[in-house]
PDB file of N, CA and C in Angstrom:
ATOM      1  N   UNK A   1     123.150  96.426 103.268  1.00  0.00           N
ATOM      2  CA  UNK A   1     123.222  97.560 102.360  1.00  0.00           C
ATOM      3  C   UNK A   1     123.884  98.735 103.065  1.00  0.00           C
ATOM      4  N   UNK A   2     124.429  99.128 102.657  1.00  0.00           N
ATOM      5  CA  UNK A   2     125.487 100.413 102.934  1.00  0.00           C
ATOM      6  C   UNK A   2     124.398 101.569 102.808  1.00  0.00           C
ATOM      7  N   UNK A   3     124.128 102.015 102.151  1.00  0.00           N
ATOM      8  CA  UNK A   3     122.684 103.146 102.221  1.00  0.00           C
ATOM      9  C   UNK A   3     121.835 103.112 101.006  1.00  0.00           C
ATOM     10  N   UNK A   4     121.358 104.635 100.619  1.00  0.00           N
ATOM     11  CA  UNK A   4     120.106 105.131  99.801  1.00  0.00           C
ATOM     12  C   UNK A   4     121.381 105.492  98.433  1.00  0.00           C
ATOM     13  N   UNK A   5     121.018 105.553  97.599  1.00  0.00           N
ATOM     14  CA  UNK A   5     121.252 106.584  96.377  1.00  0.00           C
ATOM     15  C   UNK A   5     120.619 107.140  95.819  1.00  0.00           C
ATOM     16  N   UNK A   6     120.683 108.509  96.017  1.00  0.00           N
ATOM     17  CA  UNK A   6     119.898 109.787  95.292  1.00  0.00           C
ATOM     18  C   UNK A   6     120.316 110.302  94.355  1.00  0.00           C
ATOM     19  N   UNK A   7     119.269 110.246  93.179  1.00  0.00           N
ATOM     20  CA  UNK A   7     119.810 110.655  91.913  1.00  0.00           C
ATOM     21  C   UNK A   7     119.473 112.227  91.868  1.00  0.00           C
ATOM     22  N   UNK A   8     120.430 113.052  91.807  1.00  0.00           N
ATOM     23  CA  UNK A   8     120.128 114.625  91.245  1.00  0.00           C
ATOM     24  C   UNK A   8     119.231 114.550  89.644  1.00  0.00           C
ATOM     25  N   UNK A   9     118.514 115.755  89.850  1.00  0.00           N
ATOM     26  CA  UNK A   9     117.644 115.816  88.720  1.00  0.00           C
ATOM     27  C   UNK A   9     118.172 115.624  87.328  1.00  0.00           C
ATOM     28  N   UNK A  10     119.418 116.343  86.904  1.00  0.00           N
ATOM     29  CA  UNK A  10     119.991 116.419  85.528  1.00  0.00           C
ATOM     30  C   UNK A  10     120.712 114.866  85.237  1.00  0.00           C
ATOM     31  N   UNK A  11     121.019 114.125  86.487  1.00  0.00           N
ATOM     32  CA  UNK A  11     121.324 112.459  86.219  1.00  0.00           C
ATOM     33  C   UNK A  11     119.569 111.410  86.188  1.00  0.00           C
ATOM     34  N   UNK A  12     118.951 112.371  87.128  1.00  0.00           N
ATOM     35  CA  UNK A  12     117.562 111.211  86.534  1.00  0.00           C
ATOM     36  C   UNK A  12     116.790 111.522  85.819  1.00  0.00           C
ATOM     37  N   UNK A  13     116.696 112.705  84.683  1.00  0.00           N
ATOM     38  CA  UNK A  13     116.540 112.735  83.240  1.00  0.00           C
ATOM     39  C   UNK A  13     117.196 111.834  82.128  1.00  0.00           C
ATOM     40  N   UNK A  14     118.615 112.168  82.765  1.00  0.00           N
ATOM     41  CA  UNK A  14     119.506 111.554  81.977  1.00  0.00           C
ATOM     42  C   UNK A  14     118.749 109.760  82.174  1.00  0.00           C
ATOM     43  N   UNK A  15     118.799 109.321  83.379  1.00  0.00           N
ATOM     44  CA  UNK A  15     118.713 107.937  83.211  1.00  0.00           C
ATOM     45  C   UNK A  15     117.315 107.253  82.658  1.00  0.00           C
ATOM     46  N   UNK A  16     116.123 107.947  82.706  1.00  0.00           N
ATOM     47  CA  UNK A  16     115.205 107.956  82.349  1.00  0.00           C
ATOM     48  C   UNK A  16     115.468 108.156  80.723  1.00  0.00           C
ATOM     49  N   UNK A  17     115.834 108.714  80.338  1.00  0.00           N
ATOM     50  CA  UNK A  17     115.924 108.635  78.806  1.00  0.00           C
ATOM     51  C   UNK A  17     116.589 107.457  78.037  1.00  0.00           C
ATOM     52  N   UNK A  18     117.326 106.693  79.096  1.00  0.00           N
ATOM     53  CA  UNK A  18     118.240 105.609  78.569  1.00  0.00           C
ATOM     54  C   UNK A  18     116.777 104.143  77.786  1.00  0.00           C
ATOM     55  N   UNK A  19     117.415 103.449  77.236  1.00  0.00           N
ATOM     56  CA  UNK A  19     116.822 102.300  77.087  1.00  0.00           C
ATOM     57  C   UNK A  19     116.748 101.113  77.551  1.00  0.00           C
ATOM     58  N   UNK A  20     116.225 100.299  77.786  1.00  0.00           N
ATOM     59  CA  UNK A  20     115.902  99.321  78.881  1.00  0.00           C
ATOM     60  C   UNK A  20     117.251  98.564  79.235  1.00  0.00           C
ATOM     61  N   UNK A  21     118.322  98.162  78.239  1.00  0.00           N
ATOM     62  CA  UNK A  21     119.196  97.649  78.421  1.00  0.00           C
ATOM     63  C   UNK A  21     120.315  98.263  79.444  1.00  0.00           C
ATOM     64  N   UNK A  22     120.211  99.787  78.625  1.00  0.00           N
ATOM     65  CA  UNK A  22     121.209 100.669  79.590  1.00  0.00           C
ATOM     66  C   UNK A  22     120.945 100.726  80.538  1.00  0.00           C
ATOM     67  N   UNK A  23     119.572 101.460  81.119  1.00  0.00           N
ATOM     68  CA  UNK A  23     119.005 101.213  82.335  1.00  0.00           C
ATOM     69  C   UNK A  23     119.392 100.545  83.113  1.00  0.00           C
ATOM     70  N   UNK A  24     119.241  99.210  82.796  1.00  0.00           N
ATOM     71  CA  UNK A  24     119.391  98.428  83.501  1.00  0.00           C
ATOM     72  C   UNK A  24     120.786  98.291  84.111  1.00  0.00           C
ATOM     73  N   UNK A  25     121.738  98.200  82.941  1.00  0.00           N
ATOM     74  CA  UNK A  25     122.919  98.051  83.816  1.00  0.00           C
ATOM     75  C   UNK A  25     123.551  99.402  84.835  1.00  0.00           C
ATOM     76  N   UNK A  26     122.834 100.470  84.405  1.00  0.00           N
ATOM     77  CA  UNK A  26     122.977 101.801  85.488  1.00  0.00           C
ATOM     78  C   UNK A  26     122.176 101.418  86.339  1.00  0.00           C
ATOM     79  N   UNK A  27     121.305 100.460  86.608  1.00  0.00           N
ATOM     80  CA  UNK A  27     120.831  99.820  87.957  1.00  0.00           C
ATOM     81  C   UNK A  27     121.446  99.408  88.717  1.00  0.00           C
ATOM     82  N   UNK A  28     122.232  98.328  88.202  1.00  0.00           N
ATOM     83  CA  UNK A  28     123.511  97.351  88.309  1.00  0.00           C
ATOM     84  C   UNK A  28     124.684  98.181  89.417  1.00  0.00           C
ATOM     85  N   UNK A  29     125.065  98.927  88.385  1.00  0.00           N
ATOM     86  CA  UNK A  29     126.377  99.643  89.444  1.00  0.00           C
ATOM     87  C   UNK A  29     126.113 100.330  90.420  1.00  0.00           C
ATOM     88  N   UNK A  30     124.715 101.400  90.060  1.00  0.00           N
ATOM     89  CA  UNK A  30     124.068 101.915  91.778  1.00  0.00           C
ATOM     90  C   UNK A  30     123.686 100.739  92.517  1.00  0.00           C
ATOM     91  N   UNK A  31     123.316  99.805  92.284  1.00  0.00           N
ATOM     92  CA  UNK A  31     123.200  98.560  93.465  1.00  0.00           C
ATOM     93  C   UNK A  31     123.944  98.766  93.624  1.00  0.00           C
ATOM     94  N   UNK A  32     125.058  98.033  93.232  1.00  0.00           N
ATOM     95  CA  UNK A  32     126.733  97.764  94.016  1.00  0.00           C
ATOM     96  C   UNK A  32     127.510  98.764  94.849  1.00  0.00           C
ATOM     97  N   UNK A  33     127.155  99.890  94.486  1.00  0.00           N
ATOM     98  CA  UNK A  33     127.304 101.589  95.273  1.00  0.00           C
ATOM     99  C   UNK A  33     126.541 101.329  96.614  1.00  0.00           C
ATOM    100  N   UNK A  34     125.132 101.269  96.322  1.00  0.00           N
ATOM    101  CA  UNK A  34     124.175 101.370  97.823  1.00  0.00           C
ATOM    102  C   UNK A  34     124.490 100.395  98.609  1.00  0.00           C
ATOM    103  N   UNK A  35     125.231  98.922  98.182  1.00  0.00           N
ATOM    104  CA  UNK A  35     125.820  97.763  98.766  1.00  0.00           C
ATOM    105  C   UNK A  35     126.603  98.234  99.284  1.00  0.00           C
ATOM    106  N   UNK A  36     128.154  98.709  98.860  1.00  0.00           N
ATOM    107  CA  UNK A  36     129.730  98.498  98.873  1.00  0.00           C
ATOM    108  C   UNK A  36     130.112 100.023  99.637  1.00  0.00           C
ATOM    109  N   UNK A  37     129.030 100.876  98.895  1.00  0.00           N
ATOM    110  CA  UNK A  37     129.450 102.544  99.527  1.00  0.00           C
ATOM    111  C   UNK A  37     131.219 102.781  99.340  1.00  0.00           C
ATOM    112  N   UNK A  38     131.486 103.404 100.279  1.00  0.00           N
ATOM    113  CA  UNK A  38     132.922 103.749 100.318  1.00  0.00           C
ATOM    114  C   UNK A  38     133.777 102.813 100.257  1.00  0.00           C
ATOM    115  N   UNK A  39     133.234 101.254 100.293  1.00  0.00           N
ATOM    116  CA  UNK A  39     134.543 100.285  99.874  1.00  0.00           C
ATOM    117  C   UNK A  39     134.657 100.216  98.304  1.00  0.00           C
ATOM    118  N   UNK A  40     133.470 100.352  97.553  1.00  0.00           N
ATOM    119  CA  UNK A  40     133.732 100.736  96.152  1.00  0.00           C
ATOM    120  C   UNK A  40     134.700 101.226  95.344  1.00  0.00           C
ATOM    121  N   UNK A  41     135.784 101.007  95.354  1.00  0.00           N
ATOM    122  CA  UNK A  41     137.044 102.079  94.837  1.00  0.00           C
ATOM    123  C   UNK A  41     136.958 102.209  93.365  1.00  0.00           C
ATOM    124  N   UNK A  42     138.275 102.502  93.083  1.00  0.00           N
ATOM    125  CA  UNK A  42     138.776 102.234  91.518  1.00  0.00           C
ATOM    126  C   UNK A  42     138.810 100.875  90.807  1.00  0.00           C
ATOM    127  N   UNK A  43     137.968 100.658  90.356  1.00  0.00           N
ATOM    128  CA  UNK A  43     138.152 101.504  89.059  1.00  0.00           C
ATOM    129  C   UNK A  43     136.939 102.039  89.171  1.00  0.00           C
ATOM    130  N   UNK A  44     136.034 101.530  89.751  1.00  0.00           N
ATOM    131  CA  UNK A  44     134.334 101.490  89.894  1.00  0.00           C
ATOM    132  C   UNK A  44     133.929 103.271  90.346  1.00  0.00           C
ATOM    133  N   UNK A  45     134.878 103.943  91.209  1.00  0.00           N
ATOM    134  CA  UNK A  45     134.309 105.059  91.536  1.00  0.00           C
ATOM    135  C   UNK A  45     135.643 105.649  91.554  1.00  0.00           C
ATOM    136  N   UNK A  46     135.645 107.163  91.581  1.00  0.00           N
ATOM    137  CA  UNK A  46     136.887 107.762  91.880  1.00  0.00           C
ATOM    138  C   UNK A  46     136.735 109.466  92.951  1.00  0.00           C
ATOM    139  N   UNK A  47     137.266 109.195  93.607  1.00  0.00           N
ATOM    140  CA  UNK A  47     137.347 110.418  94.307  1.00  0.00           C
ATOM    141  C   UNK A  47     137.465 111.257  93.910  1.00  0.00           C
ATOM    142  N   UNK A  48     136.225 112.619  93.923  1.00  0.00           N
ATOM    143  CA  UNK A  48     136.552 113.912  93.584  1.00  0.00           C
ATOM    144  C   UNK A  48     136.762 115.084  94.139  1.00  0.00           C
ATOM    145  N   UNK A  49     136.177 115.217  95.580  1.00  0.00           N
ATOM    146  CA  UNK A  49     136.307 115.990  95.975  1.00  0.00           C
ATOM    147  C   UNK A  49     135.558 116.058  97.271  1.00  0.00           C
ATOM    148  N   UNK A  50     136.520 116.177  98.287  1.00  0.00           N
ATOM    149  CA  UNK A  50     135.457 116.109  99.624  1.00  0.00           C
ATOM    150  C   UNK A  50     134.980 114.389  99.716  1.00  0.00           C
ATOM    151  N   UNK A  51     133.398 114.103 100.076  1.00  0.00           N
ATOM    152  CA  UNK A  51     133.225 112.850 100.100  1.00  0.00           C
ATOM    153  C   UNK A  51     132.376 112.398  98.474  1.00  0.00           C
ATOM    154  N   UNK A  52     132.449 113.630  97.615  1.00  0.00           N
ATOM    155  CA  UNK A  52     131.696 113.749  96.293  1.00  0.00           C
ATOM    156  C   UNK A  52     132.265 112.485  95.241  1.00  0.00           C
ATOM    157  N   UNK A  53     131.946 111.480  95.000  1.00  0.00           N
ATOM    158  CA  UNK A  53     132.412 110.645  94.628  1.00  0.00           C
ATOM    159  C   UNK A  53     132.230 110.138  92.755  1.00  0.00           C
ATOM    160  N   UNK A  54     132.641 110.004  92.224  1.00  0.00           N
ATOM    161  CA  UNK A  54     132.313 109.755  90.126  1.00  0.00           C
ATOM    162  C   UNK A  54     131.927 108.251  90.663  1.00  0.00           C
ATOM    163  N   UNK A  55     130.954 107.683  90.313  1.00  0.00           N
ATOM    164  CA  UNK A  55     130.733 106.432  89.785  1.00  0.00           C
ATOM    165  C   UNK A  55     131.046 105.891  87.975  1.00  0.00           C
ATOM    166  N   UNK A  56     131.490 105.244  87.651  1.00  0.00           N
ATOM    167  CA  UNK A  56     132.287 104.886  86.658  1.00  0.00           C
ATOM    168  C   UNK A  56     131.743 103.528  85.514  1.00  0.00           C
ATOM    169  N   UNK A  57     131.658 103.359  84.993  1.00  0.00           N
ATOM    170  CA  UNK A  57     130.887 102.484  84.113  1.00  0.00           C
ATOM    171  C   UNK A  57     130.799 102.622  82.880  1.00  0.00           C
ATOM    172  N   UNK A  58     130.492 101.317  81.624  1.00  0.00           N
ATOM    173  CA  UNK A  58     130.293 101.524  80.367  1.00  0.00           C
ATOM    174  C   UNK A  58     128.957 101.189  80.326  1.00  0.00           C
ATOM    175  N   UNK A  59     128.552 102.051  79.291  1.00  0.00           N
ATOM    176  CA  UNK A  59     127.114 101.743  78.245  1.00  0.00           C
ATOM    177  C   UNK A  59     127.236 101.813  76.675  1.00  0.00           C
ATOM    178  N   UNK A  60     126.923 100.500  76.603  1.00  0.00           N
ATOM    179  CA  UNK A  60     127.259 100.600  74.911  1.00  0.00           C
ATOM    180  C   UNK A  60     128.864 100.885  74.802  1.00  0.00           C
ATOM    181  N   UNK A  61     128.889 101.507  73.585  1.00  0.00           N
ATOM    182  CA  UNK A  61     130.608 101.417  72.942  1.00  0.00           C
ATOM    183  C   UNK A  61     130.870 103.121  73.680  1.00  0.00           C
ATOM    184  N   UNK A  62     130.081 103.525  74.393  1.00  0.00           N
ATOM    185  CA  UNK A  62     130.517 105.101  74.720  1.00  0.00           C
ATOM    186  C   UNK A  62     130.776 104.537  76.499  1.00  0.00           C
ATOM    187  N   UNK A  63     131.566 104.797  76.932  1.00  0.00           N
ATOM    188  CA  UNK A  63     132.535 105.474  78.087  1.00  0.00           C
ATOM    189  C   UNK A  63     131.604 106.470  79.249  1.00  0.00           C
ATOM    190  N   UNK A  64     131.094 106.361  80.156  1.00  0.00           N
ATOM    191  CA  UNK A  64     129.872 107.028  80.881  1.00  0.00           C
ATOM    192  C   UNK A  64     130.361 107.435  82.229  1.00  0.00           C
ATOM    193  N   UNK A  65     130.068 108.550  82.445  1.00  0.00           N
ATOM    194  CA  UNK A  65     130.722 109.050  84.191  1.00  0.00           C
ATOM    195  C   UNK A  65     129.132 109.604  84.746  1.00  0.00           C
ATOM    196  N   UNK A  66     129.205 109.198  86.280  1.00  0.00           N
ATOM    197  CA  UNK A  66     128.650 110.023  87.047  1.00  0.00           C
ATOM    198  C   UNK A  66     128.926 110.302  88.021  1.00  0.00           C
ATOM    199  N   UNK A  67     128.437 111.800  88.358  1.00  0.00           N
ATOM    200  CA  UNK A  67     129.235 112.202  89.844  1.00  0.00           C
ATOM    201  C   UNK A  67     128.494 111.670  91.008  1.00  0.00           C
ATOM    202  N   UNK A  68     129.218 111.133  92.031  1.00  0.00           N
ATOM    203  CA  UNK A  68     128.549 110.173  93.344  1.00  0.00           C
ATOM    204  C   UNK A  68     129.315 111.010  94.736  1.00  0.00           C
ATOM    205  N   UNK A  69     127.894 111.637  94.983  1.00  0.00           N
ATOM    206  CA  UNK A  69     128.605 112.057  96.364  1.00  0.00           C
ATOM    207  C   UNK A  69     128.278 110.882  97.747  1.00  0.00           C
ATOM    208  N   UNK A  70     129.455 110.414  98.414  1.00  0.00           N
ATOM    209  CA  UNK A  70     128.940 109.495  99.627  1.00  0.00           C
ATOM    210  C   UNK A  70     128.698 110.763 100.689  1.00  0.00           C
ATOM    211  N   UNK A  71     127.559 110.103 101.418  1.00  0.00           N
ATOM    212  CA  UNK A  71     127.623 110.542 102.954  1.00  0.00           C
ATOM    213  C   UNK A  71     127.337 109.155 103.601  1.00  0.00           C
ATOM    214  N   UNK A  72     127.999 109.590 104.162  1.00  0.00           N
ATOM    215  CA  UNK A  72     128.615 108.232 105.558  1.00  0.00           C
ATOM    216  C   UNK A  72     127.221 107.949 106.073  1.00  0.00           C
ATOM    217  N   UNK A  73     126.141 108.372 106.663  1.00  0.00           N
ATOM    218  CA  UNK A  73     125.113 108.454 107.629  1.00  0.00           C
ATOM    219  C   UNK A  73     123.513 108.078 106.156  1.00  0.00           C
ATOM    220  N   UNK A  74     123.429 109.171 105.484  1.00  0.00           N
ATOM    221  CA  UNK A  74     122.903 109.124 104.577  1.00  0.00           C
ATOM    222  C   UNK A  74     122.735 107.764 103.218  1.00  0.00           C
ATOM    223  N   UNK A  75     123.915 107.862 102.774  1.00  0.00           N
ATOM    224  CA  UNK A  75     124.060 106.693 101.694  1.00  0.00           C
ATOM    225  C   UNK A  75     124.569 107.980 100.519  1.00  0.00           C
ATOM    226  N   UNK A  76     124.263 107.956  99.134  1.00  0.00           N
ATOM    227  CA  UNK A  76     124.936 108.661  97.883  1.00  0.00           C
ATOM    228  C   UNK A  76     124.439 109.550  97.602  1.00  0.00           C
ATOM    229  N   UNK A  77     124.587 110.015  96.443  1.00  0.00           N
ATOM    230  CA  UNK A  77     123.641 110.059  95.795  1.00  0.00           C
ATOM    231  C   UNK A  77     124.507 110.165  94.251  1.00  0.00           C
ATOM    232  N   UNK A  78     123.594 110.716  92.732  1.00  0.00           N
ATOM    233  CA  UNK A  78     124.521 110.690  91.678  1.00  0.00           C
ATOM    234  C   UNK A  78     124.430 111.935  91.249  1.00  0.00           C
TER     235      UNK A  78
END
C-alpha cells in the first residue's frame, strides 16, 4: 500500500450521504489511490496544484470529482 487517505470534512459528509452502491464504488477508487498513490495518473486522477491531486470517477449517470492531495511520506487525502 502506498499510504492513508484522509477524507476532509465537506468530502466525508458528502460520502456518508451517498448510498450503499455509490459508497461503495467511492471505496473502490480510494483503494486504488492508497494502493497506486502517485502512479495513479489520468484518467483516474489529475494534477492540480502543487502535490494536491482530483481523484476522478463516475457515480450513477452524474460525472463526480474529488480533490486528492498526495503527500509522499503521509499517503492522501480527499
Amino acid at each position: 500500500m502506498w499510504g492513508v487517505v484522509e477524507l476532509e470534512p465537506g468530502i466525508r459528509d458528502w460520502y456518508l450521504s451517498l448510498e450503499d452502491t455509490d459508497a461503495e464504488r467511492v471505496r473502490f477508487h480510494i483503494g486504488r489511490l492508497a494502493e497506486f498513490g502517485l502512479l495513479l495518473d489520468e484518467p483516474h486522477t489529475r494534477q492540480l496544484d502543487g502535490k494536491l491531486r482530483e481523484l476522478r470517477f463516475y457515480l450513477a449517470a452524474d460525472r463526480r470529482e474529488s480533490p486528492i492531495g498526495s503527500r509522499r511520506a503521509g499517503g492522501s487525502f480527499c
